[in-house]
Protein backbone atom coordinates (compact mmCIF):
# COMPACT_ATOMS: atom_id res chain seq x y z
CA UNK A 1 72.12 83.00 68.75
CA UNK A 2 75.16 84.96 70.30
CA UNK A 3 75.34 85.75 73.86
CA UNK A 4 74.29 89.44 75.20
CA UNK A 5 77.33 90.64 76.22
CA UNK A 6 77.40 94.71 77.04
CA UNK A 7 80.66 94.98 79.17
CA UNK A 8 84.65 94.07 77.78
CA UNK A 9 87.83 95.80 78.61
CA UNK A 10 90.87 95.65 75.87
CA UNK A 11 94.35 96.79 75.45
CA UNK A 12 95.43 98.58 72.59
CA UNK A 13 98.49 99.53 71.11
CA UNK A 14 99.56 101.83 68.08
CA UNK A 15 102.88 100.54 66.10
CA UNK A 16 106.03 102.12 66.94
CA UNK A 17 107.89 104.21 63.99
CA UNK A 18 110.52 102.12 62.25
CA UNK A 19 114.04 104.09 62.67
CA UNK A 20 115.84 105.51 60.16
CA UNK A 21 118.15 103.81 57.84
CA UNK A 22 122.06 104.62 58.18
CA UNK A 23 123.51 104.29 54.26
CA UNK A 24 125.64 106.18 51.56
CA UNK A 25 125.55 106.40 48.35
CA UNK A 26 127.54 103.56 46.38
CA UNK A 27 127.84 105.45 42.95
CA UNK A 28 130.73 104.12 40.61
CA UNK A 29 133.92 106.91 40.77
CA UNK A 30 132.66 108.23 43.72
CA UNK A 31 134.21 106.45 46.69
CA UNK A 32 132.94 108.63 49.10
CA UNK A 33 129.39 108.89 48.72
CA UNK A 34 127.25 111.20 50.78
CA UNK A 35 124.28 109.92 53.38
CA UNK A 36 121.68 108.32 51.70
CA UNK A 37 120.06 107.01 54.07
CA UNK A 38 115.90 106.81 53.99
CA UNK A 39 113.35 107.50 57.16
CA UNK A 40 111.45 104.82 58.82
CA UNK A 41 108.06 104.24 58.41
CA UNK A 42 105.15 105.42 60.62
CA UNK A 43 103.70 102.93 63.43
CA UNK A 44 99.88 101.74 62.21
CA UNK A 45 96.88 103.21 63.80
CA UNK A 46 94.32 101.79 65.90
CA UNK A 47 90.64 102.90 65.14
CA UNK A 48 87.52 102.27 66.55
CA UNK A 49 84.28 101.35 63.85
CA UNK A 50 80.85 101.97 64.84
CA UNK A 51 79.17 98.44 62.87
CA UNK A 52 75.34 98.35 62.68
CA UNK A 53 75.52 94.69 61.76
CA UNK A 54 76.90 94.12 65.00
CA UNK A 55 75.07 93.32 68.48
CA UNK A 56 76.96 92.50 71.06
CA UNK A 57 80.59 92.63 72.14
CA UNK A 58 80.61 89.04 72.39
CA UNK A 59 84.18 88.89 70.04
CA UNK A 60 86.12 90.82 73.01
CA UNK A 61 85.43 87.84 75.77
CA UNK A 62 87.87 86.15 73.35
CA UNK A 63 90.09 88.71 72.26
CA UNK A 64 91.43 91.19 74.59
CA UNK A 65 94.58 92.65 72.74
CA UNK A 66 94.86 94.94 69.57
CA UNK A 67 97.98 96.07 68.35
CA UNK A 68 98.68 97.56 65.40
CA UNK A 69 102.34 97.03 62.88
CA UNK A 70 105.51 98.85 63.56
CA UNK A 71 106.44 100.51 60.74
CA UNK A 72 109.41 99.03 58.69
CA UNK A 73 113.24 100.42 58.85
CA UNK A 74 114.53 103.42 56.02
CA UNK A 75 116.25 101.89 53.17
CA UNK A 76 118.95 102.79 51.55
CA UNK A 77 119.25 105.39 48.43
CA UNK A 78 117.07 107.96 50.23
CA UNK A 79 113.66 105.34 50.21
CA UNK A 80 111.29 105.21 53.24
CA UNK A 81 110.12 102.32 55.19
CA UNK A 82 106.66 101.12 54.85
CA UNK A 83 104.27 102.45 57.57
CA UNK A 84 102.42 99.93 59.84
CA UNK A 85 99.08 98.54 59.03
CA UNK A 86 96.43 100.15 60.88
CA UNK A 87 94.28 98.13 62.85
CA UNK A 88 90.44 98.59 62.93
CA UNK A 89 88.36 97.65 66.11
CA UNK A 90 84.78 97.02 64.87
CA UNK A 91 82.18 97.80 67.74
CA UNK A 92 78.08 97.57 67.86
CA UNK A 93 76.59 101.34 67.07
CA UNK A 94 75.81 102.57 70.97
CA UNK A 95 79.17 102.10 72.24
CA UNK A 96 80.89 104.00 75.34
CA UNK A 97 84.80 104.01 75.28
CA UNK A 98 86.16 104.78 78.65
CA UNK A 99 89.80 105.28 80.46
CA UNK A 100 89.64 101.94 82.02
CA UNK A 101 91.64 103.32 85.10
CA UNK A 102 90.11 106.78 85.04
CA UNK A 103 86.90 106.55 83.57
CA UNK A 104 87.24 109.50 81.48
CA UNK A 105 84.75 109.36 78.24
CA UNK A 106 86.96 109.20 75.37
CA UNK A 107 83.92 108.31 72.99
CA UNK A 108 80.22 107.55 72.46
CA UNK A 109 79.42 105.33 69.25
CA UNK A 110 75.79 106.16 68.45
CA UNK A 111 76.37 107.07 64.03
CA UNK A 112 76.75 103.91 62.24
CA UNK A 113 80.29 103.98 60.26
CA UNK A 114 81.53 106.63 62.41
CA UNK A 115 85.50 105.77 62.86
CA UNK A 116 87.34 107.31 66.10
CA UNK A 117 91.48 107.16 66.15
CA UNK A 118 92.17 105.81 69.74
CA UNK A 119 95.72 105.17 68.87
CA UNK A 120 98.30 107.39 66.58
CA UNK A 121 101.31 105.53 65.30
CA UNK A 122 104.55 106.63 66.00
CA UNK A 123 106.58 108.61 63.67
CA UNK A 124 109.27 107.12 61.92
CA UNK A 125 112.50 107.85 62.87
CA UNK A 126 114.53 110.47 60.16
CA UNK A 127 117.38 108.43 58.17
CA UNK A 128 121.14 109.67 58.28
CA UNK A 129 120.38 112.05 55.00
CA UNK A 130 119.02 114.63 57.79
CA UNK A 131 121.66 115.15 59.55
CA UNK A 132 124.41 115.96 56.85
CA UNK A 133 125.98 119.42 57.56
CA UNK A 134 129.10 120.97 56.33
CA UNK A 135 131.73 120.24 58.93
CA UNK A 136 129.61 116.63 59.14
CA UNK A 137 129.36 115.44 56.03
CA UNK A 138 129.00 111.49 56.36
CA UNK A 139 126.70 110.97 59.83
CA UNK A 140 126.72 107.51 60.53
CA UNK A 141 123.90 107.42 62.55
CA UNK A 142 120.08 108.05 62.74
CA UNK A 143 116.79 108.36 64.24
CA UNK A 144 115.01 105.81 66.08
CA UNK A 145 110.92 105.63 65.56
CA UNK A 146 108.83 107.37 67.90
CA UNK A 147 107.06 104.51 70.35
CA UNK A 148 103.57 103.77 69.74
CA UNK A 149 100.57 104.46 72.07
CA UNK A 150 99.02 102.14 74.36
CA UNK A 151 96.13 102.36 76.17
CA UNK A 152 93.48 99.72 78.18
CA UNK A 153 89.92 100.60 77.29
CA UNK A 154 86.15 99.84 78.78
CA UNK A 155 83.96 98.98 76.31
CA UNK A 156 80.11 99.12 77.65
CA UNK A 157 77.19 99.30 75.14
CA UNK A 158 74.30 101.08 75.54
CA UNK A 159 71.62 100.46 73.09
CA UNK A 160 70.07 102.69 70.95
CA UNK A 161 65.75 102.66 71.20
CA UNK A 162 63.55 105.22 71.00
CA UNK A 163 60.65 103.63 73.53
CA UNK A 164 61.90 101.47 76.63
CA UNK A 165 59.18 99.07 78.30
CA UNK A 166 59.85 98.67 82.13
CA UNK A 167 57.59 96.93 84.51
CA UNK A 168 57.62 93.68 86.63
CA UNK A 169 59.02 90.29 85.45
CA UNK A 170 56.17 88.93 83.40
CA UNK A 171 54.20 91.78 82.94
CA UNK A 172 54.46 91.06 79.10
CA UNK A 173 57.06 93.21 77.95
CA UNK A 174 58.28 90.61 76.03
CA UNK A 175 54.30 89.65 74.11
CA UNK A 176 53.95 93.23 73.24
CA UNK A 177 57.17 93.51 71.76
CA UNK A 178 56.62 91.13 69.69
CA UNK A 179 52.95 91.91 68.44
CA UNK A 180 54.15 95.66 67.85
CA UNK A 181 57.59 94.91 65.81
CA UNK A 182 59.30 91.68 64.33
CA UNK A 183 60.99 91.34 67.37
CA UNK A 184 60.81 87.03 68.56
CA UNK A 185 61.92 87.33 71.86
CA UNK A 186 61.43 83.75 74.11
CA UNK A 187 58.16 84.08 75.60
CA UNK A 188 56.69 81.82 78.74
CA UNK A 189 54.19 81.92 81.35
CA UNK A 190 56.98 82.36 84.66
CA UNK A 191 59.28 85.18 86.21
CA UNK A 192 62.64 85.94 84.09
CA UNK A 193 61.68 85.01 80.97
CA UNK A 194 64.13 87.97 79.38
CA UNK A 195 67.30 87.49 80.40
CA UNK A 196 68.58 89.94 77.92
CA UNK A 197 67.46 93.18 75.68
CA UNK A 198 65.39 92.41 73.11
CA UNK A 199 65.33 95.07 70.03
CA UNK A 200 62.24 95.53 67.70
CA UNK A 201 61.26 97.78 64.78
CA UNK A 202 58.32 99.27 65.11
CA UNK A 203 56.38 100.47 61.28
CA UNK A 204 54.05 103.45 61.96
CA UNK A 205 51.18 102.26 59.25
CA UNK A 206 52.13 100.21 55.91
CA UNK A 207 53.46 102.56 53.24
CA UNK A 208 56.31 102.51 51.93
CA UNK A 209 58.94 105.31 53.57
CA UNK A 210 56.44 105.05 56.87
CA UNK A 211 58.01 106.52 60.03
CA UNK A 212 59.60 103.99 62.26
CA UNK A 213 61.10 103.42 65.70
CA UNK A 214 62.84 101.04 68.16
CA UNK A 215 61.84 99.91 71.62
CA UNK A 216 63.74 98.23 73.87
CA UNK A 217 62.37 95.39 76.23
CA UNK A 218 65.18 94.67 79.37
CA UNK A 219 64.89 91.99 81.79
CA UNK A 220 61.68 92.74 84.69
CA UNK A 221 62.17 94.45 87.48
CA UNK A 222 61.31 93.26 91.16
CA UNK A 223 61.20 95.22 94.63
CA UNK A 224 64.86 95.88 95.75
CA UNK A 225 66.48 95.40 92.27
CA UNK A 226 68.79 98.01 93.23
CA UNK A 227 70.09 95.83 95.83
CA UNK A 228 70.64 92.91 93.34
CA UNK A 229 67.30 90.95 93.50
CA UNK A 230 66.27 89.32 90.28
CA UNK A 231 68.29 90.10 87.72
CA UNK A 232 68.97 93.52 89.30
CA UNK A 233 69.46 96.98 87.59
CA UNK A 234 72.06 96.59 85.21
CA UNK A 235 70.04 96.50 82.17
CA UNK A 236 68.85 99.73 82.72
CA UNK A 237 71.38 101.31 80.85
CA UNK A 238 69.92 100.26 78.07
CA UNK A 239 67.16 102.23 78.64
CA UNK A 240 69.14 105.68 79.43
CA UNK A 241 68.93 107.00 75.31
CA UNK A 242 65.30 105.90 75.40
CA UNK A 243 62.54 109.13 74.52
CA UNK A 244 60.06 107.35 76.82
CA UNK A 245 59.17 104.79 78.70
CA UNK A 246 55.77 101.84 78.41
CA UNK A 247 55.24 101.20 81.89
CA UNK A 248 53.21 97.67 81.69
CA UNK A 249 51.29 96.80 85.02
CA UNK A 250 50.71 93.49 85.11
CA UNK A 251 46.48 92.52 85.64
CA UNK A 252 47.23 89.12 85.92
CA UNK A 253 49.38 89.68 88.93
CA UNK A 254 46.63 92.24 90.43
CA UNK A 255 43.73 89.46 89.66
CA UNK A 256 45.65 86.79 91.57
CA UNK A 257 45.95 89.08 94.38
CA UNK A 258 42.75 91.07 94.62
CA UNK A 259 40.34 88.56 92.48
CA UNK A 260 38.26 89.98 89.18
CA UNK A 261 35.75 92.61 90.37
CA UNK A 262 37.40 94.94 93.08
CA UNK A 263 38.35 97.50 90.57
CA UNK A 264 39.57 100.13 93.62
CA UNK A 265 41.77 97.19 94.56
CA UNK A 266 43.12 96.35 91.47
CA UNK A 267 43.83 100.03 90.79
CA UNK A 268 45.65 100.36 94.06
CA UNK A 269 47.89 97.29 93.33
CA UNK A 270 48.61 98.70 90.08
CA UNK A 271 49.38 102.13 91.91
CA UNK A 272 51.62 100.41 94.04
CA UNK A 273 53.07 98.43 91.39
CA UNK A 274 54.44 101.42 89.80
CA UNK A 275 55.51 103.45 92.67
CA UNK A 276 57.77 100.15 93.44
CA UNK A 277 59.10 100.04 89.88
CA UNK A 278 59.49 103.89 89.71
CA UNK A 279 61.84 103.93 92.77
CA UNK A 280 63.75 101.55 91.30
CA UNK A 281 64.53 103.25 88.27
CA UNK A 282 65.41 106.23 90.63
CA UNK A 283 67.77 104.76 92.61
CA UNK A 284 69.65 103.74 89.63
CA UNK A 285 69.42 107.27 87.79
CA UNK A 286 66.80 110.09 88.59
CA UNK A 287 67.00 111.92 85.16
CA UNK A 288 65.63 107.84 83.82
CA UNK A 289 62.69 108.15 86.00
CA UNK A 290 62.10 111.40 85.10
CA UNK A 291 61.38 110.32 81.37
CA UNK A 292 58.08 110.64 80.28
CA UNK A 293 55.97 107.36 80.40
CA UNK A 294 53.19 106.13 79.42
CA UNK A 295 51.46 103.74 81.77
CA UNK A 296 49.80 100.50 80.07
CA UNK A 297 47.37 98.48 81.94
CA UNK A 298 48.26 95.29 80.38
CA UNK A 299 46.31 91.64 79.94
CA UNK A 300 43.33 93.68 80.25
CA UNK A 301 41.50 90.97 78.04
CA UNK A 302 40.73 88.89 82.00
CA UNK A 303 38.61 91.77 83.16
CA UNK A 304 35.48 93.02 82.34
CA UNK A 305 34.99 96.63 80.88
CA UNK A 306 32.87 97.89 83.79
CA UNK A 307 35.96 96.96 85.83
CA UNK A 308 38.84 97.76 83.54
CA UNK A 309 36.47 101.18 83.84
CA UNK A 310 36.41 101.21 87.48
CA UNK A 311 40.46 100.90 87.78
CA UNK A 312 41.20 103.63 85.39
CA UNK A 313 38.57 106.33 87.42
CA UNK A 314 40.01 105.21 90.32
CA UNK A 315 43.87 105.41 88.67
CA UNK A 316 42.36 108.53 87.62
CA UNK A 317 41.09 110.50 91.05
CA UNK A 318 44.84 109.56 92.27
CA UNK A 319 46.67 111.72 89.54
CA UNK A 320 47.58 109.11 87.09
CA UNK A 321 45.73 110.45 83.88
CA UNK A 322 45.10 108.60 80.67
CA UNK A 323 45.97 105.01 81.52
CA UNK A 324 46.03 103.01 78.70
CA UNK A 325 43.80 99.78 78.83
CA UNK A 326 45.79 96.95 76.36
CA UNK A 327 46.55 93.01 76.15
CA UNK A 328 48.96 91.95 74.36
CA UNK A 329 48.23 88.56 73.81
CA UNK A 330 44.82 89.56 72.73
CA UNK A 331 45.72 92.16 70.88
CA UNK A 332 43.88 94.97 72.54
CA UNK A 333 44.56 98.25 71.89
CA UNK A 334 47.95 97.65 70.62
CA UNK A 335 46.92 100.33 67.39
CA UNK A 336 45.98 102.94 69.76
CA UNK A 337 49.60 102.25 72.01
CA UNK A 338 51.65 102.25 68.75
CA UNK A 339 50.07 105.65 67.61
CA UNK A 340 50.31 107.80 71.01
CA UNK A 341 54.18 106.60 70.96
CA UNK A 342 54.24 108.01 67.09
CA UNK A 343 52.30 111.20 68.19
CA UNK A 344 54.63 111.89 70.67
CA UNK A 345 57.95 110.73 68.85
CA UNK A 346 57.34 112.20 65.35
CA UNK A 347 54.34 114.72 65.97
CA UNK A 348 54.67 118.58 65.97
CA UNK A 349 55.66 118.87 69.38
CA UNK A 350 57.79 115.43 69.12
CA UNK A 351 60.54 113.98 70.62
CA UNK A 352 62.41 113.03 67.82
CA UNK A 353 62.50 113.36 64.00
CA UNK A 354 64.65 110.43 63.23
CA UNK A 355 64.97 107.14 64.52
CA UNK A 356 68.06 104.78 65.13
CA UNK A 357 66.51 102.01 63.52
CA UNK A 358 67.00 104.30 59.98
CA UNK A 359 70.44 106.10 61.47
CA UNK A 360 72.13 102.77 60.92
CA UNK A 361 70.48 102.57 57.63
CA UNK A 362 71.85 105.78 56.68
CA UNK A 363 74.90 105.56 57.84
């Protein structure tokens, strides 16, 4: 399996135009021929290629340099040079391209087969033929070809999912994931089990054509995070083109803590679960915890229903409405999870109408 890798900077650089070819015409009887001489060819092009059978920018930890051909010198008898070959950088659909000095945008990946021209050749340089005139009537010199571009680029990826699960390390992002889509991410009962995103497809009922869409589970979270605890914050980008977010509390966590039949307890640990998690996600960007969530009380299957009950009326009187009661492992209302997240993705009032998942498909 390749390594995650979501970060590279590269230098790029655009040929440089041939120059232009000094000659004269070598015609039998005429001993003075005129200029004859050809233009250089243009510099190749670099382009960027959004690639939906690509991952990861893994290839750029080992190449860091892309330069495209100069473009050959003018011939002789009035024939150009041949233009540089173009070079195309193939990067995973979701890709950022920055200024790596400035940090200006130059370009945001998210359509697969969507090329961008980052670097123009330069023009070839005109051959002595141009520059005939009637007091000057055998030039013997020419253009040289315009120098290419270079440039040093950021590359950061940011996926492209529809749903984003947050929530503590081991809170079982990673089980529901892969009960909900195809999705095999490594699964085990301790902290930091997801060290990277994990990507699923998610098929809204069996028929063929059926609506889908793509959620993306990132490493857990932890209290101070945004100070670099745990795996800190820097999978979160990932998150940023999510719709909305699954917000998994973890009951195994809360029934360590507060045992199996305080149900108030529980559904203050949970409340302060997510008020922890939530100010994470706001110190790294406010408009990502403003997203709309969903919260999921999750391995609900080690509780009993008069207390899984008793946490949601209590989650309930202290403005969190319509907590969803689920375990993954158990398979507990996974249906009911999967069709709120279609409701609210591809219903009338939705957030979306497409998904990235067929995008790349498409494109």
């Amino acid at each position: 399996m390749a390594r995650f890798i979501d970060e590279a900077i590269i230098t790029i650089r655009s040929g440089k135009g041939g120059p232009g070819a000094v000659a004269f015409r070598r015609e039998k009887y005429v001993p003075r021929g005129g200029p004859a001489g050809g233009d250089g060819g243009k510099g190749g092009d670099v382009w960027l290629t959004a690639d939906p059978n690509l991952s990861t920018l893994l290839d750029f930890r080992y190449k860091r340099a892309y330069e495209a051909d100069n473009g050959d010198t003018g011939q002789g008898s009035n024939k150009a040079g041949l233009d540089g070959e173009d070079v195309n950088v193939r990067v995973p659909i979701g890709t950022i391209v920055r200024d790596s000095e400035t940090n200006e945008l130059i370009a945001d990946m998210t359509d697969a087969g969507v090329r961008f021209l980052l670097c123009k050749g330069g023009r070839g340089g005109k051959g002595n033929s141009h520059f005939a005139t009637a007091t000057h009537q055998a030039p013997k010199f020419s253009q040289p070809g315009e120098e290419g571009e270079e440039k040093k680029i950021k590359l950061e990826l940011k996926l492209l999912a529809d749903v984003g699960l947050v929530g503590y390390p081991n809170a079982g992002k990673s089980t529901l994931i892969s009960k909900i889509s195809a999705a095999r991410p490594k699964i085990a009962d301790y902290a930091f089990t997801t060290l990277t995103p994990n990507l699923g497809v998610v098929r809204v009922g069996s028929e063929l054509g059926a609506p889908t869409f793509v959620v993306a589970d990132v490493p857990g979270l932890i209290e101070g995070a945004s100070l670099g605890r745990g795996l800190g914050i820097k999978f979160l980008k990932h998150l940023e083109r999510t719709q909305i977010l699954v917000h998994l509390i973890d009951g195994a966590k809360l029934l360590k803590e507060f045992g199996e039949e305080d149900g108030q307890a529980i559904a203050e640990g949970a409340i302060r679960d997510k008020e922890i998690i939530d100010a994470e996600l706001y110190t790294f960007s406010p408009e990502l915890s403003e997203k709309e969530q969903i919260i999921a009380f999750n391995k609900a299957d080690l509780f009993t229903d008069e207390v899984l009950e008793e946490v949601r009326e209590h989650m309930k009187k202290k403005g969190l409405k319509d907590v969803m009661v689920i375990s993954g492992a158990a398979h507990i209302g996974l249906d009911l999870l999967v069709d709120r997240l279609a409701k609210r993705l591809f219903g009338p009032d939705g957030l979306k109408t497409t998904s990235p998942e067929s995008m790349a498909r498409s494109g």
